[in-house]
Protein backbone atom coordinates (compact mmCIF):
# COMPACT_ATOMS: atom_id res chain seq x y z
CA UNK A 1 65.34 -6.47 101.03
CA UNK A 2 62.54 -8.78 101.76
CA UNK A 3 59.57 -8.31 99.59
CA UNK A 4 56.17 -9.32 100.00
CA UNK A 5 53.43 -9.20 97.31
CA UNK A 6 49.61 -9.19 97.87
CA UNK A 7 46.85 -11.08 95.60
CA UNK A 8 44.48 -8.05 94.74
CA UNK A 9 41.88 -10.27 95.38
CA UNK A 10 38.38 -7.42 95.67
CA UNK A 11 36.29 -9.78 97.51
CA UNK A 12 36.33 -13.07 99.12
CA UNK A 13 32.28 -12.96 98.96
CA UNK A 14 29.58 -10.73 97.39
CA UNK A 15 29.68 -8.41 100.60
CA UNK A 16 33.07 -8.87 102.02
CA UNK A 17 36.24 -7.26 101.84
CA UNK A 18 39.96 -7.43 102.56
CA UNK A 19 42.13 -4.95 104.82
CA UNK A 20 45.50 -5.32 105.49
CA UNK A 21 46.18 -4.85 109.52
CA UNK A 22 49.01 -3.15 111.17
CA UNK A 23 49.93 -1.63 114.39
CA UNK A 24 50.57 1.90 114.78
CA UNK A 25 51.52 3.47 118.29
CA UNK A 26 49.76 0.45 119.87
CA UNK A 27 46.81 0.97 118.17
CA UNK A 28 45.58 -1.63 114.98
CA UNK A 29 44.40 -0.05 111.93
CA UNK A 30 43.06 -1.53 108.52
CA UNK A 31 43.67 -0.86 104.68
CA UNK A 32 41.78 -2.15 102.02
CA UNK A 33 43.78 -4.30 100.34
CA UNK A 34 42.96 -3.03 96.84
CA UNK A 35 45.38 0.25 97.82
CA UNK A 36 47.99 -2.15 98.51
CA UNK A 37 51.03 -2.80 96.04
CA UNK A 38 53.79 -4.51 98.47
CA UNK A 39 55.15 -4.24 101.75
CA UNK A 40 59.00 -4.00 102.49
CA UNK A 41 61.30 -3.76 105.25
CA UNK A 42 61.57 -0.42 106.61
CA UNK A 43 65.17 1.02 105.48
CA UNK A 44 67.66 3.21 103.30
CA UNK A 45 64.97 6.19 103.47
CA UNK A 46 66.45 9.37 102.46
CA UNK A 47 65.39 12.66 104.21
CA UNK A 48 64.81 15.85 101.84
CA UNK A 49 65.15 18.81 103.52
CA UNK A 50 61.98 21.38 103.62
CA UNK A 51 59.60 18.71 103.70
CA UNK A 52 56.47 18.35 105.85
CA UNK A 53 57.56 16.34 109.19
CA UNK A 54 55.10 13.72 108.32
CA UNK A 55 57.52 12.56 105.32
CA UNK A 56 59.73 10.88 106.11
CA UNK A 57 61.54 11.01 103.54
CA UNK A 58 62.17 9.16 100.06
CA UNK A 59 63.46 5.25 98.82
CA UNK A 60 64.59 4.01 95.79
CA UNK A 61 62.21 1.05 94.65
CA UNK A 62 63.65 -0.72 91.70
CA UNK A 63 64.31 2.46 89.98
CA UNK A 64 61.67 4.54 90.71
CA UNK A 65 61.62 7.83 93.72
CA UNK A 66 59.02 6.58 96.79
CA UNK A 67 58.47 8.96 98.94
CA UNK A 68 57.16 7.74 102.07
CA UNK A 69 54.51 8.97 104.56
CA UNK A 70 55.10 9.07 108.64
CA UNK A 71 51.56 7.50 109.24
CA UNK A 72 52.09 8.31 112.78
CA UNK A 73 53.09 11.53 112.61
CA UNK A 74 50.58 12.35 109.76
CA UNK A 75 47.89 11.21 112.37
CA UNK A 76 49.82 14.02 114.53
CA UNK A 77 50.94 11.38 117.14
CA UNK A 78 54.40 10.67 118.69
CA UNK A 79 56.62 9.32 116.15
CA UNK A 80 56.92 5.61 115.96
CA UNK A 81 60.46 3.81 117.31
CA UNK A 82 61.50 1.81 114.35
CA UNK A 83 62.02 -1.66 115.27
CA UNK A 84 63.11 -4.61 112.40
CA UNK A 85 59.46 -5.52 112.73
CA UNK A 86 59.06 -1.77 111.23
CA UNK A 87 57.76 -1.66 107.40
CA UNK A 88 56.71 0.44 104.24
CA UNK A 89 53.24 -0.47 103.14
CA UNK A 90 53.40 0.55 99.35
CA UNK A 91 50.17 2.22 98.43
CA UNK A 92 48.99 2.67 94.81
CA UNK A 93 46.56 5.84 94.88
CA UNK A 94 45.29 8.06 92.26
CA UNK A 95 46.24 11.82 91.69
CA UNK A 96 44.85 14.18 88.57
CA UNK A 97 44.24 10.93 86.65
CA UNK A 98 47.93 9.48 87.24
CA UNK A 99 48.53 6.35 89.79
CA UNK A 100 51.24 7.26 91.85
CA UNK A 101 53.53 4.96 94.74
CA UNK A 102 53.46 6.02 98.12
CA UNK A 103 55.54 4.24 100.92
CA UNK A 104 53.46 4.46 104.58
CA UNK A 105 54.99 3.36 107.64
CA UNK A 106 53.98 0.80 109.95
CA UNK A 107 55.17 -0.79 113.10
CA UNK A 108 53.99 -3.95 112.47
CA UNK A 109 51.97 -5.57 109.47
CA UNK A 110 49.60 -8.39 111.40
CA UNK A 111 47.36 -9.54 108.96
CA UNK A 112 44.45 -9.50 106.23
CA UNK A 113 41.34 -10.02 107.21
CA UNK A 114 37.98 -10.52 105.65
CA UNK A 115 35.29 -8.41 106.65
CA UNK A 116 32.01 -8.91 105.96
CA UNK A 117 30.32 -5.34 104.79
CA UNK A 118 27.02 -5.61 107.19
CA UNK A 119 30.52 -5.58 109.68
CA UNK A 120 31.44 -2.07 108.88
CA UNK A 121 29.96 1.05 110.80
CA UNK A 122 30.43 4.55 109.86
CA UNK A 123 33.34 6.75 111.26
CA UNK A 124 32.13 7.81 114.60
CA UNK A 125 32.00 11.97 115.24
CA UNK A 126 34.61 11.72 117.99
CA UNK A 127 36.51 9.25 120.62
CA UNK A 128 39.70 8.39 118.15
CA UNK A 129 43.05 9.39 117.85
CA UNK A 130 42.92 10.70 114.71
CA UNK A 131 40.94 13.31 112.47
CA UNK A 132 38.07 11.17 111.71
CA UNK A 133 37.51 12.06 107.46
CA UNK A 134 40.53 9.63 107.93
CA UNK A 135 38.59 6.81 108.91
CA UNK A 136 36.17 5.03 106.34
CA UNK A 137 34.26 3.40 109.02
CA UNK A 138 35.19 0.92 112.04
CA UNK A 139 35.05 -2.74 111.46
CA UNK A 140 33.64 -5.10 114.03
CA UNK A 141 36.29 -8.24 114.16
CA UNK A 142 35.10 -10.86 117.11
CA UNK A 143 34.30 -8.72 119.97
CA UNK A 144 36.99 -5.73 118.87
CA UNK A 145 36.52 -2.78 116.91
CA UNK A 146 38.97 -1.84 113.72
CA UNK A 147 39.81 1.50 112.54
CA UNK A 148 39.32 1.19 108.38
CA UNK A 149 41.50 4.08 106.89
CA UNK A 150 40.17 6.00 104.12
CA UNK A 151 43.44 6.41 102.16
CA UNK A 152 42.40 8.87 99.78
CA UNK A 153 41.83 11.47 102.74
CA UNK A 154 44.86 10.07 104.83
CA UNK A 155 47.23 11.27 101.90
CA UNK A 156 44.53 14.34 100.59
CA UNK A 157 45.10 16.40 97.41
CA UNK A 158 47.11 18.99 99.51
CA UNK A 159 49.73 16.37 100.42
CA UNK A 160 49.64 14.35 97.29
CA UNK A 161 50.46 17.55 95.18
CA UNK A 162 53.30 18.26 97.86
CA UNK A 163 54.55 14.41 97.09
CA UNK A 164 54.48 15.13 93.54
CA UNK A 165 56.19 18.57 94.12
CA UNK A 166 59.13 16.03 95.50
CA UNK A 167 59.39 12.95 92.84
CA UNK A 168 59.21 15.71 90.29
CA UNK A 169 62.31 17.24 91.48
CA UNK A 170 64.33 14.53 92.46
């Protein structure tokens, strides 16, 4: 399994930041890299039955029970066709004072970027795909506009509790 770690670098600048970019159902999206523990090849995921759709199941990462997060199908859009260029974007986020791994799909990791903060504009109101307290603002890249996922609301307190439901009993 091919393995890729990221520098948690916070800042290139004073007022600049880095996001991670990936495709999802044709449209790019952005992570701040400071969520970001690895990235691996999509594969050996294990369904458990009763879940929500949008997991898609669990991996074994060194060890340790990942379960891992549909992103497309949390952002209640067609599944994704999993490709080799597919991958699991493991996300480091923080639950009831405990930092737990969570695998998100992706159809294909592009790049990081650094984005200036005077770059950023708030989530608009409407005109996305998505709910928008999922967005943590849009960033302005060249002449193209960047959704910037808020990663705490994409996996919310509901889901996270769900997700600890599941590594608890496996």
């Amino acid at each position: 399994m091919k393995e890729q770690i990221l520098q948690k670098d916070q800042t290139t600048s004073d007022n600049a930041a880095q996001f991670l970019t990936f495709v999802l159902n044709g449209e790019i999206y952005g992570i701040n890299i400071l969520n970001i523990k690895e990235i691996i090849d999509y594969g050996n995921v294990t369904r458990v039955p009763m879940m929500s759709e949008f997991i898609a199941g669990v991996i074994n990462l060194r060890g340790s029970v990942v379960p891992v997060v549909d992103l497309a199908l949390r952002f209640s859009q067609k599944p994704a066709e999993r490709t080799k260029r597919t991958s699991i974007v493991i996300l480091e986020v923080e639950y009831e004072e405990e930092k737990l791994e969570i695998g998100v799909t992706v159809d294909v990791v592009n790049e990081v970027l650094d984005i200036l903060s005077s770059e950023i504009e708030p989530a608009p109101s409407f005109g996305t795909k998505i709910r928008t307290n999922f967005i943590s603002g849009m960033g302005k890249v060249g002449d193209q506009l960047l959704v910037l996922l808020a990663i705490e609301e994409v996996l919310s307190v509901a889901e996270l509790s769900l997700i600890d439901n599941l590594v608890a009993t496996s």
